[in-house]
N, C-alpha and C. Protein backbone atom coordinates (compact mmCIF):
# COMPACT_ATOMS: atom_id res chain seq x y z
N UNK A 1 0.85 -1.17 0.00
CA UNK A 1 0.00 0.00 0.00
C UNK A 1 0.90 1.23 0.00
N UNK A 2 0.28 2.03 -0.95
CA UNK A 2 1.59 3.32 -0.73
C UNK A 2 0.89 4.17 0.03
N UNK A 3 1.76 5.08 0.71
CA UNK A 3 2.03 5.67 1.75
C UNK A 3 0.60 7.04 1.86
N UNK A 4 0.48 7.56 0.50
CA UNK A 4 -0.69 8.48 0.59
C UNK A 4 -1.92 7.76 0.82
N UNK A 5 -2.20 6.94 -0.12
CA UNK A 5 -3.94 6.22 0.48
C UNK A 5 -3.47 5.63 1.95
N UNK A 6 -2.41 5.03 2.66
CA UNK A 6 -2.52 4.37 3.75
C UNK A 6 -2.95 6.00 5.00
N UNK A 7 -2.23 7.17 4.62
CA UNK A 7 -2.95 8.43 5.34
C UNK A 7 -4.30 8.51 5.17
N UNK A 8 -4.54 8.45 3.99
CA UNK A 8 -5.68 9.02 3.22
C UNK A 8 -7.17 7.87 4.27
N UNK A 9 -6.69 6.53 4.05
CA UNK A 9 -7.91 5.83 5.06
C UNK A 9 -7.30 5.33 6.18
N UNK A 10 -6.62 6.23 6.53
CA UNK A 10 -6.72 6.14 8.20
C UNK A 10 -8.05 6.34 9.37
N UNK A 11 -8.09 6.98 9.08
CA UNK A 11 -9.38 7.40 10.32
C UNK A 11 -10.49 6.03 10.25
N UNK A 12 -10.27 5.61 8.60
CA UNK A 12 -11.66 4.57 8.45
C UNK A 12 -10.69 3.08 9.15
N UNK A 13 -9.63 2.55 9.07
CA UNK A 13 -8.83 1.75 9.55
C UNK A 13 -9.07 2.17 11.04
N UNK A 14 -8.00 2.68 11.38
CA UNK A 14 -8.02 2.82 12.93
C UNK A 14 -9.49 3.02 14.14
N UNK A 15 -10.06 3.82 13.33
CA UNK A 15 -11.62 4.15 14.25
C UNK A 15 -12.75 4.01 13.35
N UNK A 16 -12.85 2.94 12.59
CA UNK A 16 -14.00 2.92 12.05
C UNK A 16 -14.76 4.01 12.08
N UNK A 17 -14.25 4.73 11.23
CA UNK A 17 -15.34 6.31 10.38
C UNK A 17 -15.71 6.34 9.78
N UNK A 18 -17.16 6.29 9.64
CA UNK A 18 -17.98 6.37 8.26
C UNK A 18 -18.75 7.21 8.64
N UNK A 19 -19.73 7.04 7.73
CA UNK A 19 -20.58 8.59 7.67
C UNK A 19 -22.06 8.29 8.02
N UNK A 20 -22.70 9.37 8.63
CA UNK A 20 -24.08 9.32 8.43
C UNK A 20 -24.95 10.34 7.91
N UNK A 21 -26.28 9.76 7.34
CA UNK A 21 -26.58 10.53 6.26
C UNK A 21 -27.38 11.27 6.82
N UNK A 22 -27.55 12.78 6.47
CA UNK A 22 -28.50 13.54 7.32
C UNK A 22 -29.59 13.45 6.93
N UNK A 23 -30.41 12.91 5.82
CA UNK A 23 -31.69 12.84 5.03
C UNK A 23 -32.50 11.26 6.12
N UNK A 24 -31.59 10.41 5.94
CA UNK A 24 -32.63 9.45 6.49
C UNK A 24 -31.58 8.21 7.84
N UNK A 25 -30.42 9.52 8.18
CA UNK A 25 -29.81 8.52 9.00
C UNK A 25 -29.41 7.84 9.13
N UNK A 26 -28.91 7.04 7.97
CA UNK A 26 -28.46 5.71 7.82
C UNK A 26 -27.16 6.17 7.75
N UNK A 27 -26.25 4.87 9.04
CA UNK A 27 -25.01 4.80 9.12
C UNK A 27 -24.08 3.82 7.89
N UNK A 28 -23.08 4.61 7.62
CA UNK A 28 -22.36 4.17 6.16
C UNK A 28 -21.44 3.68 6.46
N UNK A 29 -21.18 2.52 6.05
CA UNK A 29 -19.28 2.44 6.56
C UNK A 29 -19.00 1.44 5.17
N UNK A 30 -18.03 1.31 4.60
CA UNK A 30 -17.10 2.19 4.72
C UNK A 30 -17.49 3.45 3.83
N UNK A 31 -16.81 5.04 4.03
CA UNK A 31 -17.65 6.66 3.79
C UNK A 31 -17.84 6.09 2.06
N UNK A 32 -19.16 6.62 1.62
CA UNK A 32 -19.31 6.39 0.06
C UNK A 32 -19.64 8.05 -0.05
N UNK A 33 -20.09 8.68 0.49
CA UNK A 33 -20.42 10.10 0.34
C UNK A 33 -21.62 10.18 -0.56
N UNK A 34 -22.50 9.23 -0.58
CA UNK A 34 -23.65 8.82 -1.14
C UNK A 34 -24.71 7.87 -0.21
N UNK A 35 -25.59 8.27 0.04
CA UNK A 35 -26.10 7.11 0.66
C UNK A 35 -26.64 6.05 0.32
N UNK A 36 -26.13 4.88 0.88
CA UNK A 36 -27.23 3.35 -0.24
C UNK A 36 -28.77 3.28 0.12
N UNK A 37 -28.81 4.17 1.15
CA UNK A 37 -30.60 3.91 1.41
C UNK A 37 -31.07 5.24 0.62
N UNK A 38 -30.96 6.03 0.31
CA UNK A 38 -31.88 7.00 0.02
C UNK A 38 -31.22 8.26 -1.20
N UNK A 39 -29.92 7.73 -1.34
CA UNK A 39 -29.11 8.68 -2.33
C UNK A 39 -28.95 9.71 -2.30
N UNK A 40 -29.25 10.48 -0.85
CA UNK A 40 -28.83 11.51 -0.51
C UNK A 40 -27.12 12.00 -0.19
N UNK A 41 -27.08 12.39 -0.09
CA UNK A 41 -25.05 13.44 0.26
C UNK A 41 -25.14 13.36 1.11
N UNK A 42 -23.95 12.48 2.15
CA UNK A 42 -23.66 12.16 3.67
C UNK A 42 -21.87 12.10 3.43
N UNK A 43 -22.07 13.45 3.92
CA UNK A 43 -20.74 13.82 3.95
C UNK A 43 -20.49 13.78 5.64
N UNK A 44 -21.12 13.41 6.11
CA UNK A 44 -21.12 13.57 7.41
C UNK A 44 -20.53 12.60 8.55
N UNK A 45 -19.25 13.14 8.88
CA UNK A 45 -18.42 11.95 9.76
C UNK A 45 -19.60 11.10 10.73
N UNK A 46 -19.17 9.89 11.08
CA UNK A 46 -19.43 9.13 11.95
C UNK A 46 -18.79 8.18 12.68
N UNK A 47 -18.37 8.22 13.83
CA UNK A 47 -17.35 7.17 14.23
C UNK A 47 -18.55 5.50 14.84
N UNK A 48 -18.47 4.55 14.53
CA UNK A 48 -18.64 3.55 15.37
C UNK A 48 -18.10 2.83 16.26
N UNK A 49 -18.99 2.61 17.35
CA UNK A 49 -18.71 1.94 18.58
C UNK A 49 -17.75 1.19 18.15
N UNK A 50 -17.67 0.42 17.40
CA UNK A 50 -16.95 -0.81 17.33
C UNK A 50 -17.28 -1.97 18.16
N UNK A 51 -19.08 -2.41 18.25
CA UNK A 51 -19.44 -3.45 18.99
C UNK A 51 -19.90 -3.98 17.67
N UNK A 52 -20.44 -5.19 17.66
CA UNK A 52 -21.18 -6.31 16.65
C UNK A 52 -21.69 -7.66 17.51
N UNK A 53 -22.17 -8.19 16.27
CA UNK A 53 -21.77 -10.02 16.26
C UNK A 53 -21.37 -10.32 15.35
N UNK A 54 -21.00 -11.60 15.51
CA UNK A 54 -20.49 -12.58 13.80
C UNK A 54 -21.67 -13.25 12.98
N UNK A 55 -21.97 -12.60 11.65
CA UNK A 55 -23.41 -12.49 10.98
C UNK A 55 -22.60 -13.71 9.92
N UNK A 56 -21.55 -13.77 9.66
CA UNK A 56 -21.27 -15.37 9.21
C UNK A 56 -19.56 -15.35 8.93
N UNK A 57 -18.95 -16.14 8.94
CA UNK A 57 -17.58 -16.62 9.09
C UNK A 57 -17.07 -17.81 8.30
N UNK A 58 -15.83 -17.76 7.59
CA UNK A 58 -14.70 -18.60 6.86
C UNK A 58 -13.60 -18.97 7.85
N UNK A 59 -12.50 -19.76 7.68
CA UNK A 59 -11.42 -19.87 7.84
C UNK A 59 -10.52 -20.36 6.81
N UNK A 60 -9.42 -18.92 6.73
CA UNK A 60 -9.02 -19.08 5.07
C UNK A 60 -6.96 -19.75 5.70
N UNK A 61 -7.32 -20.78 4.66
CA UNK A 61 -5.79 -21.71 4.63
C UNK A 61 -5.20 -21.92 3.34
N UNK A 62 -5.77 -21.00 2.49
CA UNK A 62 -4.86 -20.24 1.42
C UNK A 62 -5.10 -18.95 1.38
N UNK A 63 -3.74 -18.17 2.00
CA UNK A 63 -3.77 -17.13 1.84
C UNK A 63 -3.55 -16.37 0.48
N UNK A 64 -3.87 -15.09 0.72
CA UNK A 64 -3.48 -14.04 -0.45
C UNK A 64 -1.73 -13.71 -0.19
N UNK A 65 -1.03 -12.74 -0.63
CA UNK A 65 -0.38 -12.80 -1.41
C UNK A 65 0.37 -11.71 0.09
N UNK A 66 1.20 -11.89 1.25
CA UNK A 66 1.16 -10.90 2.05
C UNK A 66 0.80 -11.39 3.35
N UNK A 67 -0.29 -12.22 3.26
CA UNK A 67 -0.65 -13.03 4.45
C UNK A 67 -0.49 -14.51 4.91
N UNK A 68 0.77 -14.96 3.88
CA UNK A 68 0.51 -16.17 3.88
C UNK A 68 1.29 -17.01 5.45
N UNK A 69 1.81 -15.84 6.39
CA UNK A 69 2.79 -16.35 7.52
C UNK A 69 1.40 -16.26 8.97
N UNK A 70 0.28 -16.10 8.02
CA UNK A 70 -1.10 -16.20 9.09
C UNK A 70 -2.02 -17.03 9.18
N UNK A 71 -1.67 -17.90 8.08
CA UNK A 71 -2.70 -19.03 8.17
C UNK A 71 -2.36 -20.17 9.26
N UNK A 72 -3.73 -20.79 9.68
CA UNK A 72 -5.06 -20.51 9.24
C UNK A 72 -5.29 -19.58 10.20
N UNK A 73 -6.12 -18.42 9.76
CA UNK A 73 -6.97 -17.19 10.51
C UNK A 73 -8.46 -16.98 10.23
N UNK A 74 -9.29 -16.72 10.36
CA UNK A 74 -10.83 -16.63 10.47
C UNK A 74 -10.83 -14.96 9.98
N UNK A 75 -12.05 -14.97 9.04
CA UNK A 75 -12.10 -13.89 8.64
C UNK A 75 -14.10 -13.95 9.08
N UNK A 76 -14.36 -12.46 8.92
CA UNK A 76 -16.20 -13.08 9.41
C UNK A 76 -16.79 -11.40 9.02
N UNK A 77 -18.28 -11.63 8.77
CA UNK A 77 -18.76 -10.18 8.98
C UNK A 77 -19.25 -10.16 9.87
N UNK A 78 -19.58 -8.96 10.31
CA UNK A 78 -19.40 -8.79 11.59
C UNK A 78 -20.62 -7.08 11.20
N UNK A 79 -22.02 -7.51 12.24
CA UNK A 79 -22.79 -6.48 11.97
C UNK A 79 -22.97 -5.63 13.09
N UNK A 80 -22.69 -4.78 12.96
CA UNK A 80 -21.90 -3.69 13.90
C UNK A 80 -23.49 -3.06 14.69
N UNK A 81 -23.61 -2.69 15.51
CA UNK A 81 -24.47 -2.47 16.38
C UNK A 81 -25.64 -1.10 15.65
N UNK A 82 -25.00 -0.69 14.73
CA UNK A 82 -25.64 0.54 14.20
C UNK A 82 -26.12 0.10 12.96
N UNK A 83 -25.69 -1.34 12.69
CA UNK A 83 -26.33 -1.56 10.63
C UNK A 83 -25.36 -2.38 10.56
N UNK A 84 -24.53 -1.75 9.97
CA UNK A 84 -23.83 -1.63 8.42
C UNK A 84 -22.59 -3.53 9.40
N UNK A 85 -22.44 -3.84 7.48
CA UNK A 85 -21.60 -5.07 7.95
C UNK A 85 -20.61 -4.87 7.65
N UNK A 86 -19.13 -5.22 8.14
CA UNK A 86 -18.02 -5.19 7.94
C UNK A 86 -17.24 -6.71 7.97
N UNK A 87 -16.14 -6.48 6.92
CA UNK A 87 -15.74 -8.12 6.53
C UNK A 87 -14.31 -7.35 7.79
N UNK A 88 -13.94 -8.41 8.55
CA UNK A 88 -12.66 -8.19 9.22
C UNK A 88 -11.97 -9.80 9.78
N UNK A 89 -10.67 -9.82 10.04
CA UNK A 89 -10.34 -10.39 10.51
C UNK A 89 -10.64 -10.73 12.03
N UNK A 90 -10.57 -12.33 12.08
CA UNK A 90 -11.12 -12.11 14.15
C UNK A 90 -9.91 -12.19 14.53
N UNK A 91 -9.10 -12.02 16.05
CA UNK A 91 -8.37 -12.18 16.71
C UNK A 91 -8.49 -12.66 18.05
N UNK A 92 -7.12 -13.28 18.67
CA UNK A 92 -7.78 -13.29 20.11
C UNK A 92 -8.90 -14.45 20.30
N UNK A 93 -8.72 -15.96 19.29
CA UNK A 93 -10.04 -16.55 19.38
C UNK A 93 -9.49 -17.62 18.67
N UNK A 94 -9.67 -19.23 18.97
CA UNK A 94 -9.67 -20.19 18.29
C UNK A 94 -10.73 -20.01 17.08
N UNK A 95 -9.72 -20.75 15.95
CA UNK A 95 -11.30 -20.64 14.99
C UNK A 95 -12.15 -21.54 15.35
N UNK A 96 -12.47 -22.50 16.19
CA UNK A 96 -13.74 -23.56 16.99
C UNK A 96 -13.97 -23.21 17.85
N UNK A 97 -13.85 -22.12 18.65
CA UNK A 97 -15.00 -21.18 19.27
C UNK A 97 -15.43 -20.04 18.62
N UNK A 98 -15.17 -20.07 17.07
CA UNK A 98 -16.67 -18.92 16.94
C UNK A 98 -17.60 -19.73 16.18
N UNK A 99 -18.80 -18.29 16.36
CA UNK A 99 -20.18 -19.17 16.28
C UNK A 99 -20.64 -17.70 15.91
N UNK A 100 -21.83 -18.01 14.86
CA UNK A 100 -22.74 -16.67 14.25
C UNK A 100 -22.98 -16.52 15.71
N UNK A 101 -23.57 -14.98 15.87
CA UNK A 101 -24.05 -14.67 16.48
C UNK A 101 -22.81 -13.93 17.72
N UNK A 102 -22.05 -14.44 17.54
CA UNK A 102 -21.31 -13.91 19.30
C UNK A 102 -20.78 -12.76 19.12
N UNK A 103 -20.62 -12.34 19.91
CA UNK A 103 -20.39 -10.75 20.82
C UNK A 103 -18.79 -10.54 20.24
N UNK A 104 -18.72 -9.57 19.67
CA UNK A 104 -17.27 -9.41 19.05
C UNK A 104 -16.99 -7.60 19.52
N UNK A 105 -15.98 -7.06 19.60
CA UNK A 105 -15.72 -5.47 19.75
C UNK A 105 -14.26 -5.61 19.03
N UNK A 106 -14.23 -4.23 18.52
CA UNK A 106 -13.23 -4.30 17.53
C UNK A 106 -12.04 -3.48 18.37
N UNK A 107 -10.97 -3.88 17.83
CA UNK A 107 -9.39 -3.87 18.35
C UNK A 107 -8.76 -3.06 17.12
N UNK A 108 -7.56 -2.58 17.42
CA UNK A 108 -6.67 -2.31 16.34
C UNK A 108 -5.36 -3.21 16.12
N UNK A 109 -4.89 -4.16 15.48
CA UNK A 109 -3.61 -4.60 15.12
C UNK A 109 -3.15 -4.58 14.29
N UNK A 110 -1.81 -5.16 14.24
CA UNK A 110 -1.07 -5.36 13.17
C UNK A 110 -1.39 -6.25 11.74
N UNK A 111 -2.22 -5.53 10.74
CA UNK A 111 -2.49 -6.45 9.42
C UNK A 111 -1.40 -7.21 9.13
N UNK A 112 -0.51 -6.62 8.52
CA UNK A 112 0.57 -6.75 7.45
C UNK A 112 1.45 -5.69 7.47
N UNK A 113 2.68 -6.40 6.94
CA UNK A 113 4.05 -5.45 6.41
C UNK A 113 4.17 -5.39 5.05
N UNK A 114 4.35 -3.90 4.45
CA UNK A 114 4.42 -3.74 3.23
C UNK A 114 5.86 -3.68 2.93
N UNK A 115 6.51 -4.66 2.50
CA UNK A 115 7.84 -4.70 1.43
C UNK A 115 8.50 -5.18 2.79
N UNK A 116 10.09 -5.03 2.84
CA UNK A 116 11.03 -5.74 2.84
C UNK A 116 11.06 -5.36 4.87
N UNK A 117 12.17 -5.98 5.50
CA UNK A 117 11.74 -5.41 6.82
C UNK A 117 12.09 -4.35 7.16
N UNK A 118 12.30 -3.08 6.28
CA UNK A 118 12.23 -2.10 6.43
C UNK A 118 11.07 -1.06 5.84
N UNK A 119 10.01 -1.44 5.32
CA UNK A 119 8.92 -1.24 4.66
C UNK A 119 7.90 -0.91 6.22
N UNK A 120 6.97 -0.54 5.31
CA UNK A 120 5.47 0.25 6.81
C UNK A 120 5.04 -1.58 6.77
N UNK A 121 4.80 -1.07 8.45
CA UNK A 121 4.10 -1.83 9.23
C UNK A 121 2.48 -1.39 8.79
N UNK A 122 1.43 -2.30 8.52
CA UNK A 122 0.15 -1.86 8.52
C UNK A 122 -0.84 -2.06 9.47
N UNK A 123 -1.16 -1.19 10.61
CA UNK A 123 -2.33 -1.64 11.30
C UNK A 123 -3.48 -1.57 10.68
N UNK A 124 -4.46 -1.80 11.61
CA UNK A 124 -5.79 -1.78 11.12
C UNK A 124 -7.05 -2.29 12.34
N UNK A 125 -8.13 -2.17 11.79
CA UNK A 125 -8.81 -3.19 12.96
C UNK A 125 -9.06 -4.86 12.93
N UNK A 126 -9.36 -5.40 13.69
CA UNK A 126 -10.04 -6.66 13.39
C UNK A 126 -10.75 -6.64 14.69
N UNK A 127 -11.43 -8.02 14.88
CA UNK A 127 -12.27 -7.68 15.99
C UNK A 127 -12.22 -9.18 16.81
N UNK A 128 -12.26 -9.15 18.32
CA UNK A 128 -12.21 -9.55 19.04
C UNK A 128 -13.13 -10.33 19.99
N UNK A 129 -13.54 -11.18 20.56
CA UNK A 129 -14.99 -11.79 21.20
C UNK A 129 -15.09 -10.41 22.85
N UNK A 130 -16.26 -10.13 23.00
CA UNK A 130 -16.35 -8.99 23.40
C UNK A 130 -16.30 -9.35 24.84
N UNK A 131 -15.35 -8.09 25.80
CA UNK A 131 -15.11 -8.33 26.66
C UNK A 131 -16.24 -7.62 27.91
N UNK A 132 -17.58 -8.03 27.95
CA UNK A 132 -18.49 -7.38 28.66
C UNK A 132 -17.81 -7.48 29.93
């Protein structure tokens, strides 16, 4: 990832920021500056909680191209307390204890390293079984 888009979606990486629309409210993630419910202009920041559940889940043992020193890892969507679904990595969790439905809150870690070991480190979020 080069270095301007990794600034550029920060805020949406680190704190899940998306937008909400002022016409009919609907929370956006990730920001489209359009809304999918009503096609109104939602330019309008929104941060989420970062609570959910797991609305359905994989465990991928061929990785892509970057991740392959992580397999096997669980990837899942995950429907965030306000709507909107997000695909993320889980952490912090055997993949045979998850199950649709459970209580997840999102974390920030380490995705991936871009290029050699002197290349950016990439955080990001993934999400975690929730610590009520």
């Amino acid at each position: 990832m080069e270095i301007p888009r990794h600034w550029r979606l920060r805020k949406q990486r680190y704190a899940l920021v998306g937008e909400v629309c002022p016409h009919c409210n609907a929370k956006i993630f990730p920001p489209r500056d359009v809304c999918p419910a009503c096609q109104g202009e939602a330019k309008e920041l929104y941060t989420f909680r970062g609570k959910g559940e797991v609305y359905s889940f994989t465990t991928i043992y061929e990785a892509p191209s970057g991740f392959e020193h992580q397999v096997p890892y669980t990837v899942a969507l995950i429907r965030l307390e306000e709507g909107p679904l997000v695909t993320a990595q889980l952490t912090d969790v055997d993949a045979s204890d998850v199950h649709i439905g459970m209580p997840v809150e999102m974390v920030t870690r380490k995705i991936r390293e871009d290029g050699d070991e002197r290349g950016m480190i990439i955080y990001g979020y993934k999400f975690r079984p929730a610590m009520n």
